[in-house]
C-alpha atoms as a PDB file:
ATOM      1  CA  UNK A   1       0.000   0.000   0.000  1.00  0.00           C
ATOM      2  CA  UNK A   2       1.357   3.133  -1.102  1.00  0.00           C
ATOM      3  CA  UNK A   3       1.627   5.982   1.345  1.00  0.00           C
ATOM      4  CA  UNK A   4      -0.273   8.040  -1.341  1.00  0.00           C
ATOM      5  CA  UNK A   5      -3.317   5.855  -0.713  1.00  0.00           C
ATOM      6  CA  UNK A   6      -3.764   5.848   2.925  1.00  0.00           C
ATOM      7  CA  UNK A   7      -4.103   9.606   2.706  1.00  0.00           C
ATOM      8  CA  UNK A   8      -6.632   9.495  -0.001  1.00  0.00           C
ATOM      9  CA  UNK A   9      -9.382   7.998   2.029  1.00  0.00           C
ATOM     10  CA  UNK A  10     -10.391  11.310   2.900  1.00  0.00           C
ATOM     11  CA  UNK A  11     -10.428  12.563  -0.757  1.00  0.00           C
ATOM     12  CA  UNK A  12     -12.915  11.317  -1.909  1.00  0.00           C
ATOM     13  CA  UNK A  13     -14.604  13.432   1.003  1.00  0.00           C
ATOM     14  CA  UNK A  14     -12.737  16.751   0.467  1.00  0.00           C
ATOM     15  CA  UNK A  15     -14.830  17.062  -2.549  1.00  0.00           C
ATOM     16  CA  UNK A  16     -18.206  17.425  -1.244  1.00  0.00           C
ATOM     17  CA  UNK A  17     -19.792  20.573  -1.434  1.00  0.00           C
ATOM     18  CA  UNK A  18     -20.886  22.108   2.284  1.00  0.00           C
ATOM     19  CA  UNK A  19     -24.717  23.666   2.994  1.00  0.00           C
ATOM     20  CA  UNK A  20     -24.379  26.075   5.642  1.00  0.00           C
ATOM     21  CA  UNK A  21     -27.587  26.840   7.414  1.00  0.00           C
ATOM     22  CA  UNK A  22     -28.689  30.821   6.943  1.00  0.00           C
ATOM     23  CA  UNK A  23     -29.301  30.097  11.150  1.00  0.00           C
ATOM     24  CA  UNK A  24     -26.264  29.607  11.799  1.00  0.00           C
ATOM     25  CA  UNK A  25     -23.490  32.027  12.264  1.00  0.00           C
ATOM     26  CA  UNK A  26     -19.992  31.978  14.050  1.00  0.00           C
ATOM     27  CA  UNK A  27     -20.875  34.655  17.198  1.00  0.00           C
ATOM     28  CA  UNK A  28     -19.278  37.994  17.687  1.00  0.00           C
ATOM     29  CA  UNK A  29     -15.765  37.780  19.835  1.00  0.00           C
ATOM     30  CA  UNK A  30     -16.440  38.917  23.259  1.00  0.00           C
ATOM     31  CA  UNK A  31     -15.306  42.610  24.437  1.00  0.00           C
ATOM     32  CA  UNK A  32     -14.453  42.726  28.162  1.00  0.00           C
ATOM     33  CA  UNK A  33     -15.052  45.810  29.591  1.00  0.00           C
ATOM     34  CA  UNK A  34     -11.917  47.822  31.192  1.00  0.00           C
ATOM     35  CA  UNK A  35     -12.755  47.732  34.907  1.00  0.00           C
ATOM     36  CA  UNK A  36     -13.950  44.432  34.772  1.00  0.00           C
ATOM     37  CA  UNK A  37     -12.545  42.917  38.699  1.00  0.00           C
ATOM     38  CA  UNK A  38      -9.759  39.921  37.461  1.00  0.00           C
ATOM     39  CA  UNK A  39      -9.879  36.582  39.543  1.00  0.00           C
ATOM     40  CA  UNK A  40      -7.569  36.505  42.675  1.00  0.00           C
ATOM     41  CA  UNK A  41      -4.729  34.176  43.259  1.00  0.00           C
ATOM     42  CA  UNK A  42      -6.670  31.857  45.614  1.00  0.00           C
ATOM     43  CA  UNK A  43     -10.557  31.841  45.221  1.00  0.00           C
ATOM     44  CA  UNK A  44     -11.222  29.584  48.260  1.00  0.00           C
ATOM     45  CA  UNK A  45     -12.016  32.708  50.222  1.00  0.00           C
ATOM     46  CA  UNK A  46     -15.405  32.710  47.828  1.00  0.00           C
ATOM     47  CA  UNK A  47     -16.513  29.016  48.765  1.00  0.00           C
ATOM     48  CA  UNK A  48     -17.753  29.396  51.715  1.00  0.00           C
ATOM     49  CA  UNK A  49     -20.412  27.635  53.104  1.00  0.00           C
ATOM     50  CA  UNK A  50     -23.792  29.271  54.253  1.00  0.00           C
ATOM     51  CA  UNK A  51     -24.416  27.395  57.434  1.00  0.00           C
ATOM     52  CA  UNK A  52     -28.142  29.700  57.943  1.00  0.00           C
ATOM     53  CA  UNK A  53     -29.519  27.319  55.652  1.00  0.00           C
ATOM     54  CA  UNK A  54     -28.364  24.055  57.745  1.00  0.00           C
ATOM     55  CA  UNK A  55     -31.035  24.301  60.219  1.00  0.00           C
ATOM     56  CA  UNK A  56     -34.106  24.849  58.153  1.00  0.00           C
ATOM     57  CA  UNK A  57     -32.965  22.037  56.266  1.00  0.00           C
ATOM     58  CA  UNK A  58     -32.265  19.771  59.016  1.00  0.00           C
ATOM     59  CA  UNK A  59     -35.581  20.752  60.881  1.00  0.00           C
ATOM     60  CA  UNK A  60     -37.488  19.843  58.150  1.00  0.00           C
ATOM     61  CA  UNK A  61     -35.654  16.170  56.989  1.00  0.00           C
ATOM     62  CA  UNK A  62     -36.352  15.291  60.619  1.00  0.00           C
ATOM     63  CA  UNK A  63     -39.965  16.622  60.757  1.00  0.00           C
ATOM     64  CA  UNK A  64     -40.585  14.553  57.651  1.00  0.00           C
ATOM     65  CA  UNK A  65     -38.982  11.470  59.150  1.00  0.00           C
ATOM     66  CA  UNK A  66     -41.271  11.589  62.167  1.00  0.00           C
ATOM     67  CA  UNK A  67     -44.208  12.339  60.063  1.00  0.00           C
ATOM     68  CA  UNK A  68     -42.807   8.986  58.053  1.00  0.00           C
ATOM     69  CA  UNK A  69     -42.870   6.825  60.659  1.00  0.00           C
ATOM     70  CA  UNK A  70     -45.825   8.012  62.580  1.00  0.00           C
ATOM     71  CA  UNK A  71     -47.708   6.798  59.593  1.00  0.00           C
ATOM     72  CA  UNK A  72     -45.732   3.476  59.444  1.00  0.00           C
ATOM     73  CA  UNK A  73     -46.693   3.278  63.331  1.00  0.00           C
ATOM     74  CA  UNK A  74     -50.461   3.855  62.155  1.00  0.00           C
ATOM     75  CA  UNK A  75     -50.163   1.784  59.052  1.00  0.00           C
ATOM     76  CA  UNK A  76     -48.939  -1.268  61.005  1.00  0.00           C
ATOM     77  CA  UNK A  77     -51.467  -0.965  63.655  1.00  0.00           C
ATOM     78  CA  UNK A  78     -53.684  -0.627  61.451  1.00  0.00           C
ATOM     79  CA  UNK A  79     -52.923  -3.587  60.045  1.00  0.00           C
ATOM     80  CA  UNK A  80     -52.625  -5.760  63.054  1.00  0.00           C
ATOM     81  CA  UNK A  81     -56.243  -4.555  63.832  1.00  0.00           C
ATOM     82  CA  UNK A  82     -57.610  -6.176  61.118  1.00  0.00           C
ATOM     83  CA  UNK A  83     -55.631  -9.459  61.146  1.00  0.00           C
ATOM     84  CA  UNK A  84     -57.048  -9.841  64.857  1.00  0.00           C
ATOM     85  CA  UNK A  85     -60.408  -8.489  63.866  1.00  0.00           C
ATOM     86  CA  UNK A  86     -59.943 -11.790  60.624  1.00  0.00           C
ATOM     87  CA  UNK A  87     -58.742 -14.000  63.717  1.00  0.00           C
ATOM     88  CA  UNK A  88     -61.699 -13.047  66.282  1.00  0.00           C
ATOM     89  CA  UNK A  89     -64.016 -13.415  63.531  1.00  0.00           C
ATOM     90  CA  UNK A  90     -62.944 -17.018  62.774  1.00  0.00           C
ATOM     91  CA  UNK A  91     -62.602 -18.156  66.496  1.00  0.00           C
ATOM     92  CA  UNK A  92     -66.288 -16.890  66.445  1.00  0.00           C
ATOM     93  CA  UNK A  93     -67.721 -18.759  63.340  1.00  0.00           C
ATOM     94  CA  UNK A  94     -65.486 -22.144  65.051  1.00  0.00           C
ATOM     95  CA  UNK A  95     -67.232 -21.441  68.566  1.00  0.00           C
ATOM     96  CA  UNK A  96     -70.787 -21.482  66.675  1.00  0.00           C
ATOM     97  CA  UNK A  97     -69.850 -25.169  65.141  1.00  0.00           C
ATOM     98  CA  UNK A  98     -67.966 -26.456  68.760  1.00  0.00           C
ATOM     99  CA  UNK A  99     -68.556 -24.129  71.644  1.00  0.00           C
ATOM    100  CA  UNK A 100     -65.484 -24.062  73.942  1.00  0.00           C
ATOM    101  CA  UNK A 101     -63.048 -24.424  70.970  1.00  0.00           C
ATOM    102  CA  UNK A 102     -59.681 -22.542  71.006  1.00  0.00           C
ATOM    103  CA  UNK A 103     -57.092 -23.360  68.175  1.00  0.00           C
ATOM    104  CA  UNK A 104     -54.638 -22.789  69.961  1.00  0.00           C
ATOM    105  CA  UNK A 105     -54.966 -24.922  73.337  1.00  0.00           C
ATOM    106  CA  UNK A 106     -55.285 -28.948  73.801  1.00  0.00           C
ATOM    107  CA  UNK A 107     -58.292 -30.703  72.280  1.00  0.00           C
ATOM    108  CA  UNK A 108     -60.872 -30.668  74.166  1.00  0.00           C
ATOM    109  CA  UNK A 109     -61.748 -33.793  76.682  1.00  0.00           C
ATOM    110  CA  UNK A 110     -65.275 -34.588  78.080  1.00  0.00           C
ATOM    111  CA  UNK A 111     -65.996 -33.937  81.507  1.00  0.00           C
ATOM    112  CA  UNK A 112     -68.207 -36.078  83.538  1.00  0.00           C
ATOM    113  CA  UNK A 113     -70.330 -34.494  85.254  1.00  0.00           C
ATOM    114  CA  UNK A 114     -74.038 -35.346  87.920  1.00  0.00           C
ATOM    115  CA  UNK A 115     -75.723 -38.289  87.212  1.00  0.00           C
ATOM    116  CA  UNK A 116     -73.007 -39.880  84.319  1.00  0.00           C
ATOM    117  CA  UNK A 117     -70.204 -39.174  87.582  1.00  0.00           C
ATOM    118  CA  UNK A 118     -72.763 -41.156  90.187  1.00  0.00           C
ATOM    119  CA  UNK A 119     -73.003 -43.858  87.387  1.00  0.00           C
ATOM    120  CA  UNK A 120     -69.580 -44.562  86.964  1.00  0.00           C
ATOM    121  CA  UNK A 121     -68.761 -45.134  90.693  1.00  0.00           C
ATOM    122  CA  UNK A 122     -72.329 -47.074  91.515  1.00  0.00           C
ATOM    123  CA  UNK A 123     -70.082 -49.300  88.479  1.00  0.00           C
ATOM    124  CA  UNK A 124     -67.020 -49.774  89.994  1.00  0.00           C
ATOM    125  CA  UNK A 125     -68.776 -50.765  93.469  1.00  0.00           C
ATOM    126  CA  UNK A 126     -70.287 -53.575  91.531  1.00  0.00           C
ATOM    127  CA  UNK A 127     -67.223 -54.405  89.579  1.00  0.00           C
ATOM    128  CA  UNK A 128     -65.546 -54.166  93.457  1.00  0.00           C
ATOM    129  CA  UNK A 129     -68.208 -56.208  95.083  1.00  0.00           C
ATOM    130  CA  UNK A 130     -68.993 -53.529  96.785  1.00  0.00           C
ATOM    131  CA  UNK A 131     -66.051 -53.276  98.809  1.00  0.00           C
ATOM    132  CA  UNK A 132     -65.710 -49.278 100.179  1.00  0.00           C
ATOM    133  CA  UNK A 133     -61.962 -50.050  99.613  1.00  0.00           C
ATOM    134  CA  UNK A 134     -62.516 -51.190  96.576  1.00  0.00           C
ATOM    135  CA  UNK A 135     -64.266 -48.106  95.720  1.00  0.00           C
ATOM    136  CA  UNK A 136     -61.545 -45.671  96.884  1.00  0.00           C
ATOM    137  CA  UNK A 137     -59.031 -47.526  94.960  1.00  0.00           C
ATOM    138  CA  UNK A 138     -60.652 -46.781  91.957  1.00  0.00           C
ATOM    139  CA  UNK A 139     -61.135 -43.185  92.947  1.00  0.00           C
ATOM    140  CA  UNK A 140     -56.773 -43.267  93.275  1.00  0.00           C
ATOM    141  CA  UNK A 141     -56.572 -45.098  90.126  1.00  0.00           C
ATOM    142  CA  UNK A 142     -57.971 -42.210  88.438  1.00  0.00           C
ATOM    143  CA  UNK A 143     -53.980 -40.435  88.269  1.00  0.00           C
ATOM    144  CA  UNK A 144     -53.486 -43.577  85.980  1.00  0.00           C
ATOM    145  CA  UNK A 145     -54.230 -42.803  82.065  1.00  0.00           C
ATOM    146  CA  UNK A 146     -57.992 -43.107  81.152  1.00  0.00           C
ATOM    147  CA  UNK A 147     -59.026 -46.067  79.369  1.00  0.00           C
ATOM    148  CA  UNK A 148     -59.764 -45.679  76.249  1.00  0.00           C
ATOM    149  CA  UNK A 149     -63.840 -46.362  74.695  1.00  0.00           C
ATOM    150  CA  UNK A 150     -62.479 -49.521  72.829  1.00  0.00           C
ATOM    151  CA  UNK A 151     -61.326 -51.160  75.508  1.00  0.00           C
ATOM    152  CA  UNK A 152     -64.351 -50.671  77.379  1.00  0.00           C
ATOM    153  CA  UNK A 153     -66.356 -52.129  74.437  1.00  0.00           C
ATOM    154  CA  UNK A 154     -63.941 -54.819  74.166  1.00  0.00           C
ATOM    155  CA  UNK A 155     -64.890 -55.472  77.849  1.00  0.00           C
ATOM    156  CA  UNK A 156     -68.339 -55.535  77.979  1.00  0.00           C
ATOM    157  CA  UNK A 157     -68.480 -57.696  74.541  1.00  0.00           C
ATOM    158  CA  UNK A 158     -66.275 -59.488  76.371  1.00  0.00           C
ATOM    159  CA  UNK A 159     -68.827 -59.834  79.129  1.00  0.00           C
ATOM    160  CA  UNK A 160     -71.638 -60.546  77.053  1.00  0.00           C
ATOM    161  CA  UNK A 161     -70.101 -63.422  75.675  1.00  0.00           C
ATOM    162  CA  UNK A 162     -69.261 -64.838  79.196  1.00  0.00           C
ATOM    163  CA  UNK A 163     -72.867 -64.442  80.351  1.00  0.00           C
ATOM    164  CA  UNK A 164     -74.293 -66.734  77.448  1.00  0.00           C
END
């Protein structure tokens, strides 16, 4: 490649006719008036900080801040309201279908109570022979687990079956 090449890829280029926009004109040099004040040695002396403004801004980031989270405080309250409004509402509609029911405590056990409680120990006496020792024995067996309603079916199947 000839070094007469490589400069002719901008001929081609130097050929093209320029518009020039009627807008557009190269502006008037500037003329500095005499007395004009020139810039001293050190301008630091000109940065200076207005520290009158620091307060007003300060007071009012902070005021906004507080206004911020008062409404978070609100919000979230808010909030919690209505999740244990949702919560009491559904403990409600639960009490209406099993009165006494709490989701969060142990199931709930059956409590004897009158005439099945005067049952149940007129039973054991029998089951005792009607020994009053007998009786209290089964009122200090009652710290052992309950028996469960299939055994006690078991039992009295158990007991039909002997009796024929």
């Amino acid at each position: 490649m000839s070094p007469d090449q490589s400069k002719s890829h901008y001929a081609a280029a130097s050929r093209v006719p320029l518009i020039q926009s009627p807008s557009l004109r190269v502006p008037r040099p500037v003329d500095l008036p005499p007395d004009i004040h020139p810039l001293p040695e050190n301008i630091n002396a000109y940065f200076v900080y207005p520290y009158t403004v620091e307060p007003h801004v300060l007071n009012i980031e902070s005021n906004r801040r507080t206004t911020i989270a008062a409404h978070a405080a609100r919000h979230e309250a808010y909030l919690r309201a209505r999740e244990d409004e949702k919560n009491r509402r559904k403990r409600e509609a639960l009490r209406r279908i099993a009165p006494g029911f709490e989701p969060r405590s142990a199931p709930l056990v059956p409590v004897k109570t009158g005439a099945a409680l005067g049952q149940e120990q007129q039973q054991q006496q029998h089951e005792g022979g009607g020994d009053p020792t007998a009786a209290a024995a089964g009122a200090a067996g009652q710290d052992l687990p309950q028996r469960d309603v299939m055994d006690d079916l078991v039992d009295r199947l158990a007991a039909l079956e002997d009796s024929h």
